[in-house]
N, C-alpha and C. Protein backbone atom coordinates (compact mmCIF):
# COMPACT_ATOMS: atom_id res chain seq x y z
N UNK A 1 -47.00 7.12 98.01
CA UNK A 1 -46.75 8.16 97.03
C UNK A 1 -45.35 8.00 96.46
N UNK A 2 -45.43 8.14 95.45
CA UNK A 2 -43.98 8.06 94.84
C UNK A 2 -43.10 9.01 94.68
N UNK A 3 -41.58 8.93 94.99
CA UNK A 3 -41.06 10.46 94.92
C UNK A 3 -40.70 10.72 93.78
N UNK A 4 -40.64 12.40 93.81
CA UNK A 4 -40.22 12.53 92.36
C UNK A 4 -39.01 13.75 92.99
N UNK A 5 -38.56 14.55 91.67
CA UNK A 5 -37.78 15.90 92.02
C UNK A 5 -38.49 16.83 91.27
N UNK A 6 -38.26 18.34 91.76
CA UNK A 6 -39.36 18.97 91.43
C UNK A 6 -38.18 20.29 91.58
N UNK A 7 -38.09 21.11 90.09
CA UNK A 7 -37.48 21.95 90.02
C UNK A 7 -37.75 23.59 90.16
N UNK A 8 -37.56 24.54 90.74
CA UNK A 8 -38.06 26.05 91.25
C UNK A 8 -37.32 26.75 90.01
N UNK A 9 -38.28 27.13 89.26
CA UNK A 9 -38.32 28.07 88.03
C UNK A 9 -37.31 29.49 88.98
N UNK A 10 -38.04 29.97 89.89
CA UNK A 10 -37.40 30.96 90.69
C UNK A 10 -36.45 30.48 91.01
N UNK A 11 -35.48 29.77 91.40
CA UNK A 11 -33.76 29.80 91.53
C UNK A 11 -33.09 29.35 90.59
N UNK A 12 -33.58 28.62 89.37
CA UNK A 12 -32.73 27.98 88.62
C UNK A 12 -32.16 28.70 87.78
N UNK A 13 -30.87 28.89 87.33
CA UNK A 13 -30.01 30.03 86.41
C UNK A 13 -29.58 29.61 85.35
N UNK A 14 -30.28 28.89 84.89
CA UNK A 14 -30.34 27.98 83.61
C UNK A 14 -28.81 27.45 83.24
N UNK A 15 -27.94 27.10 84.35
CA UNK A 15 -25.86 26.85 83.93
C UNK A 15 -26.25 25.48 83.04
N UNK A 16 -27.21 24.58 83.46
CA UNK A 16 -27.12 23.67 82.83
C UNK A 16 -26.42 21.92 83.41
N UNK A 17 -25.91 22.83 84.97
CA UNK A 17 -25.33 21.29 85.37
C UNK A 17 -25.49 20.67 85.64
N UNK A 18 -26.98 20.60 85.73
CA UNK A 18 -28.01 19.61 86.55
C UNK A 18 -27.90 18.69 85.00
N UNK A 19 -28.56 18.80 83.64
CA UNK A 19 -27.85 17.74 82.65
C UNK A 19 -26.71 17.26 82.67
N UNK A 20 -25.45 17.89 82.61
CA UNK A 20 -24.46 17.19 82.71
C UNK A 20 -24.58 16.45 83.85
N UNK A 21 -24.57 16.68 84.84
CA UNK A 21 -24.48 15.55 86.30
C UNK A 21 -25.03 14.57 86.33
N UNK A 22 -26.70 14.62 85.23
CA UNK A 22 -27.20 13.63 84.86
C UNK A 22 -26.44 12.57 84.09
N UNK A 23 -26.21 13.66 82.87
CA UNK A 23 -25.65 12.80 81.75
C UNK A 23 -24.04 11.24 82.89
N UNK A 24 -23.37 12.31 83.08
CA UNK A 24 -22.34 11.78 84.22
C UNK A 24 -22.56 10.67 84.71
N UNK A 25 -24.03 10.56 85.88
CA UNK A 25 -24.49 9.61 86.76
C UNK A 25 -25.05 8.44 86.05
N UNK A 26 -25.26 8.81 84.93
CA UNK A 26 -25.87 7.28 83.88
C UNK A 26 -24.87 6.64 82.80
N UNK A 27 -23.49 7.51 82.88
CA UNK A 27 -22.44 6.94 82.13
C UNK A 27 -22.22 5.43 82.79
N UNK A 28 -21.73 3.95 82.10
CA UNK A 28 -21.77 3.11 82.80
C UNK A 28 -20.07 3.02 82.59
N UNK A 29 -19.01 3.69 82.57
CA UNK A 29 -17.97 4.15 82.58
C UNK A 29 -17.51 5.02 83.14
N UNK A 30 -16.24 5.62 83.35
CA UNK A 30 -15.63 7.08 83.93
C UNK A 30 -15.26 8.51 82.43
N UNK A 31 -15.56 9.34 82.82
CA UNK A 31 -16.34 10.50 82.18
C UNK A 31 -14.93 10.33 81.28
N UNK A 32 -13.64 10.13 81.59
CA UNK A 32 -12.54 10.16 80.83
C UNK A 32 -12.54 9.07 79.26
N UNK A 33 -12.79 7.57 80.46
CA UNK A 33 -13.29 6.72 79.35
C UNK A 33 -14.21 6.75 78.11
N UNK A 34 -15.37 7.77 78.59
CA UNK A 34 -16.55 7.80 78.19
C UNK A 34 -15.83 8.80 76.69
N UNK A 35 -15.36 9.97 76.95
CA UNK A 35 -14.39 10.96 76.31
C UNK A 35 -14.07 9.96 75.19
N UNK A 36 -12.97 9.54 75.71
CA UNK A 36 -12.14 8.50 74.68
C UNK A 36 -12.88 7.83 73.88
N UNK A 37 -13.92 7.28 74.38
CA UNK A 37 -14.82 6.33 73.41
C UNK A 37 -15.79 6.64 72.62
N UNK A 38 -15.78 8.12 72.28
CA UNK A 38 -16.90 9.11 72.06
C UNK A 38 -18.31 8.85 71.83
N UNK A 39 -18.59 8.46 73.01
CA UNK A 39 -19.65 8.26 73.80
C UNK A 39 -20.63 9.71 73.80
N UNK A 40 -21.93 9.54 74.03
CA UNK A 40 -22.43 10.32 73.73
C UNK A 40 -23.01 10.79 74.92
N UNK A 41 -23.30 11.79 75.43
CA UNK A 41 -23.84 12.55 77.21
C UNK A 41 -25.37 12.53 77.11
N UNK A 42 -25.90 12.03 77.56
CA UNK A 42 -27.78 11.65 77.49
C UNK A 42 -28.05 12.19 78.59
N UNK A 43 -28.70 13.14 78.77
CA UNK A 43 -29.37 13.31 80.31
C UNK A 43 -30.67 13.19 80.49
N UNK A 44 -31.57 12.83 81.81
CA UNK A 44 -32.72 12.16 81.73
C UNK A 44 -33.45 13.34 82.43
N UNK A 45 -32.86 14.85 82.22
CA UNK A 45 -33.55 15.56 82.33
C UNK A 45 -33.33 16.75 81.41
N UNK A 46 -34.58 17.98 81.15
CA UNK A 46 -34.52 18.27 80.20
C UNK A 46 -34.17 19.85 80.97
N UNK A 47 -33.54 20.90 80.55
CA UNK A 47 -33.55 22.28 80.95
C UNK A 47 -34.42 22.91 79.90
N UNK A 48 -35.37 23.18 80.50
CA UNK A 48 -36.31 24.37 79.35
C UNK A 48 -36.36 25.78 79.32
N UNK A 49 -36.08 26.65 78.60
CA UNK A 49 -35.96 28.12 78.47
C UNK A 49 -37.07 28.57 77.57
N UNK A 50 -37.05 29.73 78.15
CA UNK A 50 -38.44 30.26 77.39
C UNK A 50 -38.29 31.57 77.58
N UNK A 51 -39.01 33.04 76.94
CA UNK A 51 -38.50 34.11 77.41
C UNK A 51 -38.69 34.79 78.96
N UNK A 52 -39.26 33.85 79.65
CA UNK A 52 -39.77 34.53 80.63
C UNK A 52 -39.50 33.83 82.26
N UNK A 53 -38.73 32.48 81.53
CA UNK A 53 -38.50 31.14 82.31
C UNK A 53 -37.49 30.16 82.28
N UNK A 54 -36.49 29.59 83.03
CA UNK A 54 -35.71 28.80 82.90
C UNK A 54 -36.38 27.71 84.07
N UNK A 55 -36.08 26.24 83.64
CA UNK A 55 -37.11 25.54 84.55
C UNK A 55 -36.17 24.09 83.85
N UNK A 56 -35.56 23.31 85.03
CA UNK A 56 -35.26 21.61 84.68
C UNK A 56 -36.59 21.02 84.82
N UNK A 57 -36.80 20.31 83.75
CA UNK A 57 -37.82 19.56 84.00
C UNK A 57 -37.96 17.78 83.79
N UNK A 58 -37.82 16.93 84.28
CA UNK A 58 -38.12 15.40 84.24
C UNK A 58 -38.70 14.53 84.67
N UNK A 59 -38.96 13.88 84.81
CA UNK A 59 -40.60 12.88 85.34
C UNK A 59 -40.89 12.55 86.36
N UNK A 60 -42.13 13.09 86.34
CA UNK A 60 -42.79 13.21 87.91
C UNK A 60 -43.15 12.01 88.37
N UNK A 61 -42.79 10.59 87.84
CA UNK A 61 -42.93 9.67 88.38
C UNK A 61 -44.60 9.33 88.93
N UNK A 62 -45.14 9.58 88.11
CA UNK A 62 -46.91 9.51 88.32
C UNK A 62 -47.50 8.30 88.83
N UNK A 63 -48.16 8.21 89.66
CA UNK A 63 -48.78 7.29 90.41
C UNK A 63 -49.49 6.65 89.57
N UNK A 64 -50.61 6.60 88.82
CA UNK A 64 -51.34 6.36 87.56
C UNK A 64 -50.57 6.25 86.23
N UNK A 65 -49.24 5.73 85.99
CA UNK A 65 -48.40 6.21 85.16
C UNK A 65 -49.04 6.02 83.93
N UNK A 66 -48.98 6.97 82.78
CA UNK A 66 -49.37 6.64 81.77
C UNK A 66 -48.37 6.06 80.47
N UNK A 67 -47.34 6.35 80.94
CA UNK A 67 -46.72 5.40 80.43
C UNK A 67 -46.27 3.77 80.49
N UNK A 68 -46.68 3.88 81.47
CA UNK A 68 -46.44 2.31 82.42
C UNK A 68 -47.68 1.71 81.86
N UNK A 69 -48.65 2.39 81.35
CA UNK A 69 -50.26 1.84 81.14
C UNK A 69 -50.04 1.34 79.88
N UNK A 70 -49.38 2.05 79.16
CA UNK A 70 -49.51 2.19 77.75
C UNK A 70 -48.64 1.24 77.04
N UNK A 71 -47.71 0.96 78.20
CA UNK A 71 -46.38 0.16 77.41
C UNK A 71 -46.96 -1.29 77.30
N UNK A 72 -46.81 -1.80 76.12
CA UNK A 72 -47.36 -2.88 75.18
C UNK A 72 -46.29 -4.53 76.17
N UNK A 73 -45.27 -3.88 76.51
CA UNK A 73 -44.24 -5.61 76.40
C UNK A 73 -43.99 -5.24 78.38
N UNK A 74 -44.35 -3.88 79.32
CA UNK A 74 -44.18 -4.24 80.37
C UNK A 74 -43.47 -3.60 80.53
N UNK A 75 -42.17 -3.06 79.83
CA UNK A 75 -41.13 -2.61 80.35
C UNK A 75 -40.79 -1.86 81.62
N UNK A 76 -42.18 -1.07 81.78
CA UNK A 76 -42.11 0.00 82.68
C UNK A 76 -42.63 -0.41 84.27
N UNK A 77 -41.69 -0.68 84.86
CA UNK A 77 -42.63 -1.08 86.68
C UNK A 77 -42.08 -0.27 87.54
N UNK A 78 -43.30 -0.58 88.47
CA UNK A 78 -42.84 0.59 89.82
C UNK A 78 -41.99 -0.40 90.66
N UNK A 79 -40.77 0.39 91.41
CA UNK A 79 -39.99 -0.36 92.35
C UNK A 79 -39.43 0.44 93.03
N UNK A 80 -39.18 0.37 93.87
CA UNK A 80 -38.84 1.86 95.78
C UNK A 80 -39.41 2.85 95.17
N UNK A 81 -41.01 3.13 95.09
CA UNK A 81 -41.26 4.01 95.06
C UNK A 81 -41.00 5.00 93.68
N UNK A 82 -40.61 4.67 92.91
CA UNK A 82 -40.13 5.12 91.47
C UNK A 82 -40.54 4.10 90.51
N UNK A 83 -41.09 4.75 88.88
CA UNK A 83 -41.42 3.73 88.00
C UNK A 83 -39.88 3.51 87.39
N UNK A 84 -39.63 2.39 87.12
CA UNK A 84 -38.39 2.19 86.34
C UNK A 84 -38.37 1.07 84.85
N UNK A 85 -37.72 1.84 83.90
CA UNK A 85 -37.46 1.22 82.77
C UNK A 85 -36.90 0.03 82.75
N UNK A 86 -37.28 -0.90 82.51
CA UNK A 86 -36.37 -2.59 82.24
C UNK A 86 -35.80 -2.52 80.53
N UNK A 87 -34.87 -1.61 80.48
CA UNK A 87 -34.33 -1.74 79.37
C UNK A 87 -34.44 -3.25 78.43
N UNK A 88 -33.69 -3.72 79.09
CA UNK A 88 -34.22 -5.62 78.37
C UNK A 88 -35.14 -5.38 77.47
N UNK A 89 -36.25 -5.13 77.79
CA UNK A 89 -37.48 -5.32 77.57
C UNK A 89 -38.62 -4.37 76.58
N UNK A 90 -37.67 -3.55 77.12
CA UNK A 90 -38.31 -2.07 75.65
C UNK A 90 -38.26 -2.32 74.15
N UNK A 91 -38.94 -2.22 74.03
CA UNK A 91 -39.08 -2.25 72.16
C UNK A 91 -38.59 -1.24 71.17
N UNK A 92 -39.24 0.18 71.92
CA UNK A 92 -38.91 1.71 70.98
C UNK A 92 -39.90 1.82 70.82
N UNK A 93 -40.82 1.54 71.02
CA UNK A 93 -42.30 2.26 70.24
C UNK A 93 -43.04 3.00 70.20
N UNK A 94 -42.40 3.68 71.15
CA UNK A 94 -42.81 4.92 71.76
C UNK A 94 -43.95 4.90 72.25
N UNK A 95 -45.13 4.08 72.41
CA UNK A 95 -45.87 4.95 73.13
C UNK A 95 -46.00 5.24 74.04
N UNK A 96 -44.60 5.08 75.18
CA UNK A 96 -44.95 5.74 76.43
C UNK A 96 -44.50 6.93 76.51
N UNK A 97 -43.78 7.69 74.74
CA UNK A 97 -43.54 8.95 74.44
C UNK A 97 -45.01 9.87 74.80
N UNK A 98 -46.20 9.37 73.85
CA UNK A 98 -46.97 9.66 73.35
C UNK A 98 -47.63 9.83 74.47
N UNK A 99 -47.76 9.17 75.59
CA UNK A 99 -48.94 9.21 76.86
C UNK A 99 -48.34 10.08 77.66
N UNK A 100 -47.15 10.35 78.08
CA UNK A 100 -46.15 11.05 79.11
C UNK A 100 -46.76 12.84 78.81
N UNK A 101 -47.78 12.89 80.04
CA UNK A 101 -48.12 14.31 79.81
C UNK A 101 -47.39 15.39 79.78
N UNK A 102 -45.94 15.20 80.48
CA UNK A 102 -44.69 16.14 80.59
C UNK A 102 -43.77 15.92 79.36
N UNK A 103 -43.90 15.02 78.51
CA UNK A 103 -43.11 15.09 77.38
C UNK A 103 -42.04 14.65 78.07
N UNK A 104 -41.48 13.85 79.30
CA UNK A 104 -40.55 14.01 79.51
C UNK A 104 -39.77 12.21 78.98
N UNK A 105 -40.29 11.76 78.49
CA UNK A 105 -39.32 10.61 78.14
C UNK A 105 -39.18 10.53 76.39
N UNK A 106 -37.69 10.50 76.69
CA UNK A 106 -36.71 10.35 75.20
C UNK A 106 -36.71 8.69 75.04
N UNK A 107 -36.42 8.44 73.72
CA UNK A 107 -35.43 7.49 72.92
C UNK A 107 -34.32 7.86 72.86
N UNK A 108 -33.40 6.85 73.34
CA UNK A 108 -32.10 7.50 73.12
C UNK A 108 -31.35 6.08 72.60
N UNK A 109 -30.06 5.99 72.13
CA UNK A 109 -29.50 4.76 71.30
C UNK A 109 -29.01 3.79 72.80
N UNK A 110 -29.10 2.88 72.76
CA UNK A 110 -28.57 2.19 73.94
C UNK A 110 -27.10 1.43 73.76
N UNK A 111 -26.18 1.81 75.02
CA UNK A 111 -25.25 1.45 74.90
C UNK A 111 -24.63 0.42 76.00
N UNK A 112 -23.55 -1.25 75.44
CA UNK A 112 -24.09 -2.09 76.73
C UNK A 112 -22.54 -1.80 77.04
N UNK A 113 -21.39 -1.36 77.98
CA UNK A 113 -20.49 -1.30 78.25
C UNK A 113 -19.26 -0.58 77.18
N UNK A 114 -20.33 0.73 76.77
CA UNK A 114 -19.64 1.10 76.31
C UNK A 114 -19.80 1.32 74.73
N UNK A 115 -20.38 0.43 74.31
CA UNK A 115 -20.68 -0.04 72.90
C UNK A 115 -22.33 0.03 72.69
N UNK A 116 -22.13 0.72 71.20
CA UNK A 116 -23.35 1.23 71.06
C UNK A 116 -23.92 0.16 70.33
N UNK A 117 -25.56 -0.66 70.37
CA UNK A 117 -26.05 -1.30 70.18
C UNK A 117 -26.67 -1.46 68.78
N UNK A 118 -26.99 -2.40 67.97
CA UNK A 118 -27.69 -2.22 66.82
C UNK A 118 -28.72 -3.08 66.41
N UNK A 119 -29.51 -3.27 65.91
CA UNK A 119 -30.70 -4.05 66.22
C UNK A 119 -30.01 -5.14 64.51
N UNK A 120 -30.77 -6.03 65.06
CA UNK A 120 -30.29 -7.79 64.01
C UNK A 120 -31.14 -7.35 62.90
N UNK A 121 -30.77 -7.32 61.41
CA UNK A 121 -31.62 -7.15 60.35
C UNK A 121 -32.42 -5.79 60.07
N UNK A 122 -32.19 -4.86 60.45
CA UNK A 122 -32.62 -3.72 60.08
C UNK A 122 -31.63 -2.51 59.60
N UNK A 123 -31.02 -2.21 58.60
CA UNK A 123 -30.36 -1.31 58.05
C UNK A 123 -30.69 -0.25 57.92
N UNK A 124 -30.00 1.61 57.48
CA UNK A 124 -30.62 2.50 57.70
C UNK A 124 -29.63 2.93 56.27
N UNK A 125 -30.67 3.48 55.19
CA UNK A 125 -29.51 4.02 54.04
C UNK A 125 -29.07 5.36 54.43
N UNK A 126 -27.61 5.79 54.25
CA UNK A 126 -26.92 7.02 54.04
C UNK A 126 -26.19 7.58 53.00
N UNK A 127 -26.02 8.46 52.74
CA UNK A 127 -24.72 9.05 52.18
C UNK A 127 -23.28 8.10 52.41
N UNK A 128 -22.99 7.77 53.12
CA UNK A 128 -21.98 6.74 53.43
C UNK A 128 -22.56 5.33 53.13
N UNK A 129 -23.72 4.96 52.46
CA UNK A 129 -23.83 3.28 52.45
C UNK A 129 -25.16 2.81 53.83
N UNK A 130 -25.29 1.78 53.17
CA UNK A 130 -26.02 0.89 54.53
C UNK A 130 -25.29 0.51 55.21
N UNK A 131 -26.15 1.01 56.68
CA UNK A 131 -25.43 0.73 58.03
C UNK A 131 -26.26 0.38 58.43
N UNK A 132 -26.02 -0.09 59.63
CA UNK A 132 -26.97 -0.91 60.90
C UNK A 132 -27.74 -0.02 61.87
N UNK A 133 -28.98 -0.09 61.97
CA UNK A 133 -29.38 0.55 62.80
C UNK A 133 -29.59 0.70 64.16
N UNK A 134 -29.30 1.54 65.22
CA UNK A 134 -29.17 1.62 66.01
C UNK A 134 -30.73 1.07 67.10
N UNK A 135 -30.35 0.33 68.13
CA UNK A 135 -30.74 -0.17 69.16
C UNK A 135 -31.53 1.04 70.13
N UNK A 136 -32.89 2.02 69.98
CA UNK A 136 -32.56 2.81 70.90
C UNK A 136 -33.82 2.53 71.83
N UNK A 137 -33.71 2.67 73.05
CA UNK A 137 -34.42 2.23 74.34
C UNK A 137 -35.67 3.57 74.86
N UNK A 138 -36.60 3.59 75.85
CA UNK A 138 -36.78 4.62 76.19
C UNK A 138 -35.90 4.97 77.94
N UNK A 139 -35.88 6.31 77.58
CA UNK A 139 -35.32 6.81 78.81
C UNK A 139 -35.78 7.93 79.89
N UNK A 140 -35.73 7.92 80.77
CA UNK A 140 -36.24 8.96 81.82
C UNK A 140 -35.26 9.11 83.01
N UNK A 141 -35.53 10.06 84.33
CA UNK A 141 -35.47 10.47 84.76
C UNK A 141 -35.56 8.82 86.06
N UNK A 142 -34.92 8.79 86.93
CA UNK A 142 -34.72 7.19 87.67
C UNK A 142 -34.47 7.26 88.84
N UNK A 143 -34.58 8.81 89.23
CA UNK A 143 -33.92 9.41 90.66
C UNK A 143 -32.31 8.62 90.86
N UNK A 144 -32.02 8.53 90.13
CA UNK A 144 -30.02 8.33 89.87
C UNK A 144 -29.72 6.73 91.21
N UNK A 145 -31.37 6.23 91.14
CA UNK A 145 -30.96 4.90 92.44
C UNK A 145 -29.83 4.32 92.00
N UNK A 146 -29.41 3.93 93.55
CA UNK A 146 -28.50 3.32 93.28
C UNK A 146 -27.16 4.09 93.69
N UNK A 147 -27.08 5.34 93.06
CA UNK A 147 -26.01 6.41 93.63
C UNK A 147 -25.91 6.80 95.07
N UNK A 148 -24.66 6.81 95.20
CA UNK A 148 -24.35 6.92 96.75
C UNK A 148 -25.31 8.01 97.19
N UNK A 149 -24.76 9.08 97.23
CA UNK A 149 -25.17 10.27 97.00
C UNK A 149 -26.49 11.15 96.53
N UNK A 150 -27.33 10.30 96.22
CA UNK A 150 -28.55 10.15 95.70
C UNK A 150 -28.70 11.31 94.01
N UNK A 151 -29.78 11.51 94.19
CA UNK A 151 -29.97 12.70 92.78
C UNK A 151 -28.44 13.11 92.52
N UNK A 152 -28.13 12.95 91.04
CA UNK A 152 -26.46 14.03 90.60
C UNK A 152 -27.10 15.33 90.16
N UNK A 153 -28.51 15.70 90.15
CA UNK A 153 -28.77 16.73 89.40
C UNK A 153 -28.39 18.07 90.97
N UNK A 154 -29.62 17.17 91.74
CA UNK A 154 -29.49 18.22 93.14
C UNK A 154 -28.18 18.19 93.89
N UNK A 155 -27.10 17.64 93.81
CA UNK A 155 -26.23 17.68 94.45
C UNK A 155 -25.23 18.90 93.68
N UNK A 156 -25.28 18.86 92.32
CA UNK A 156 -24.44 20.01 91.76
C UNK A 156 -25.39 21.19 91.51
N UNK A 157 -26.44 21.59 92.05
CA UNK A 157 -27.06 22.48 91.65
C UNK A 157 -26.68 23.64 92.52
N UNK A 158 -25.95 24.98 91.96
CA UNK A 158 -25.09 26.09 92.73
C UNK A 158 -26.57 26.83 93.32
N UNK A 159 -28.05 26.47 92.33
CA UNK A 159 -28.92 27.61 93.17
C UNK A 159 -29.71 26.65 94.07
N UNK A 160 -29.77 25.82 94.09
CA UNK A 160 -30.33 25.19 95.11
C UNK A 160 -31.61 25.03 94.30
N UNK A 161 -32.32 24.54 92.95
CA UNK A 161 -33.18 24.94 92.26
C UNK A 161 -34.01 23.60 92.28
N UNK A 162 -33.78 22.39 93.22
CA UNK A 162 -34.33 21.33 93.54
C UNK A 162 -34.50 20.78 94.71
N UNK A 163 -35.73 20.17 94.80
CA UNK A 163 -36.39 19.73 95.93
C UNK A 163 -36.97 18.19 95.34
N UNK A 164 -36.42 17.36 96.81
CA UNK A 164 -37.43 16.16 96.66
C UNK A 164 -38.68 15.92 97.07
N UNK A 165 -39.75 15.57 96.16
CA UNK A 165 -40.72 15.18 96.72
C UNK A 165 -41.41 14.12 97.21
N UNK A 166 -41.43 13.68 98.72
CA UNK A 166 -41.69 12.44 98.94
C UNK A 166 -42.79 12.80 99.68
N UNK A 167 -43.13 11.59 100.42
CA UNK A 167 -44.11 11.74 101.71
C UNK A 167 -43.74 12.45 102.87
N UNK A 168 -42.66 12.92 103.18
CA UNK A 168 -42.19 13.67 104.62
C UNK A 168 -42.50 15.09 103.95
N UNK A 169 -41.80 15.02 102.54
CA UNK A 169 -42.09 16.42 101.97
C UNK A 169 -43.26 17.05 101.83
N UNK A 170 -44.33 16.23 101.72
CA UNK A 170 -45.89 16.76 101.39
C UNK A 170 -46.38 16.66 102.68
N UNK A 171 -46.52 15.71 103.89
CA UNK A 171 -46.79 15.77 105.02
C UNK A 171 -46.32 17.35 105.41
N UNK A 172 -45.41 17.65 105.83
CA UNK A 172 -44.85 19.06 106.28
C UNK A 172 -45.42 20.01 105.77
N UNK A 173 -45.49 20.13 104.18
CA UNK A 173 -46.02 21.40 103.52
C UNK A 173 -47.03 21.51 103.63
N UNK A 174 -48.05 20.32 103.90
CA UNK A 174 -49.79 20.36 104.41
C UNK A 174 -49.36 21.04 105.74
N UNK A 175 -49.24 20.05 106.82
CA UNK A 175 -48.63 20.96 108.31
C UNK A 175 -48.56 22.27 108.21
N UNK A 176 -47.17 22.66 107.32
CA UNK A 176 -46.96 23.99 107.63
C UNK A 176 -48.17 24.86 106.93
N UNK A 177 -49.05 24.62 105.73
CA UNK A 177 -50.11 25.48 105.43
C UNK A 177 -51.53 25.92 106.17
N UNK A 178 -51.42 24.39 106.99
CA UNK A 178 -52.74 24.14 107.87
C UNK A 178 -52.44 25.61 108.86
N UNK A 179 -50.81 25.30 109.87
CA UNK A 179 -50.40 25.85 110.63
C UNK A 179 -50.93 27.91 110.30
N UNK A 180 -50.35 27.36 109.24
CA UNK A 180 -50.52 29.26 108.53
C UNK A 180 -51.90 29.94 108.38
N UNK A 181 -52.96 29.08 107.79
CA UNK A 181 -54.00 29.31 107.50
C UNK A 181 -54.84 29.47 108.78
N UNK A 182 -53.96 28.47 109.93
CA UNK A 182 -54.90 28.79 111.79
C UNK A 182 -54.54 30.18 112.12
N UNK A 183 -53.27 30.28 112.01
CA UNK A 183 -52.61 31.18 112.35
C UNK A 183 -53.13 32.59 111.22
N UNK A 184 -53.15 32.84 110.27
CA UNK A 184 -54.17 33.72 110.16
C UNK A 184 -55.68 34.39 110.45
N UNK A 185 -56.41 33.09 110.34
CA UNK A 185 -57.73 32.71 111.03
C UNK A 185 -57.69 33.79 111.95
N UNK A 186 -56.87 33.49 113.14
CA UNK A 186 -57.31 33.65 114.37
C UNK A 186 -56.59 35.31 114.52
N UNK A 187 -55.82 35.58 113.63
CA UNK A 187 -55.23 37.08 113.88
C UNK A 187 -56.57 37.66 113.38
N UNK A 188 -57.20 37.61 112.70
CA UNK A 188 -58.54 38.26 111.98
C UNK A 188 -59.24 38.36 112.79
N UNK A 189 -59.73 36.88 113.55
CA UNK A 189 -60.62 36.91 114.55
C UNK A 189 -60.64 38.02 115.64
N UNK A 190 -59.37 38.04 115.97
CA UNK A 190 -58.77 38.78 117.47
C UNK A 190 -58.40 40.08 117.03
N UNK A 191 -57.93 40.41 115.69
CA UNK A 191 -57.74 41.73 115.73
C UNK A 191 -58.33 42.64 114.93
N UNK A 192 -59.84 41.70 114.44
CA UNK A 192 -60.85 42.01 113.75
C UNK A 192 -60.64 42.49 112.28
N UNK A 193 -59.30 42.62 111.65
CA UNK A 193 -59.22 42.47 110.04
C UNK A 193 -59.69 41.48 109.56
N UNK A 194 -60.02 41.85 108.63
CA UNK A 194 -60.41 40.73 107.52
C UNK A 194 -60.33 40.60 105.98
């Protein structure tokens, strides 16, 4: 099973720092540098508000991925348990926009050390003239591998509004429901409610 993170509508207080921490953990620079170079903050997860709901939401990392199905050149493979983007290799074409039942993967402009990318022979007209058009990749949610520290979203989160979901995590929550559901069973049985 593949892990994903999985955010509780009930604690989350919509501050928002779970994006920034994102944005942060995928800078390939220091946040000062990044400043200076006016670099742009991308986070690979999304905070959604609604009137009734605040909820982070980013990719559940689907076993059947449909984006991984859909992608034309490969880009997308599974590796520790997580699908991951081979930037290299992405085109833009979105359709692993289009298949992603959570909506959760962006285009975003790709940048290689700093420097923002532009694709060979394709211009974009403006108000300012023809310019070059920007290089942009797809992006998601990557469980932050690689980071010491693992997830930057759950580590700065003040409500505690994330949980990982792996195999120890779903093992237990079966356990503990089985446990609950005996354990009611048998109070009914014995003390004849029902």
């Amino acid at each position: 099973m593949n892990t994903f993170i999985l955010g509780n509508p009930g604690k989350c207080i919509g501050c928002k720092a779970c994006e920034i921490a994102c944005s942060v953990a995928h800078l390939d620079t220091s946040v000062v540098k990044a400043n200076e170079m006016n670099l742009p903050f991308i986070s690979r997860l999304n905070l959604v508000r609604t009137s009734s709901v605040t909820m982070p939401i980013q990719c559940r990392q689907c076993e059947d991925a449909p984006c991984a199905n859909v992608c034309s050149v490969g880009a997308i493979v599974h590796k520790d348990n997580c699908n991951v983007v081979l930037e290299e290799k992405c085109i833009g074409c979105k359709e692993c926009m289009l298949a992603c039942p959570f909506g959760m993967i962006d285009m975003q402009p790709k940048f290689t050390e700093g420097e923002a990318e532009f694709q060979v022979g394709l211009k974009v007209e403006s108000l300012q003239g023809e310019q070059k058009k920007a290089y942009v990749v797809m992006q998601k949610c990557d469980l932050c591998k690689g980071r010491a520290n693992g997830p930057a979203c759950i580590e700065v989160c003040p409500a505690d509004a994330f949980v990982i979901v792996n195999p120890d995590f779903i093992r237990k929550n079966i356990h503990d429901k089985r446990v609950s559901s005996a354990q009611e069973i048998a109070k009914r049985k014995y003390t004849g409610n029902s």
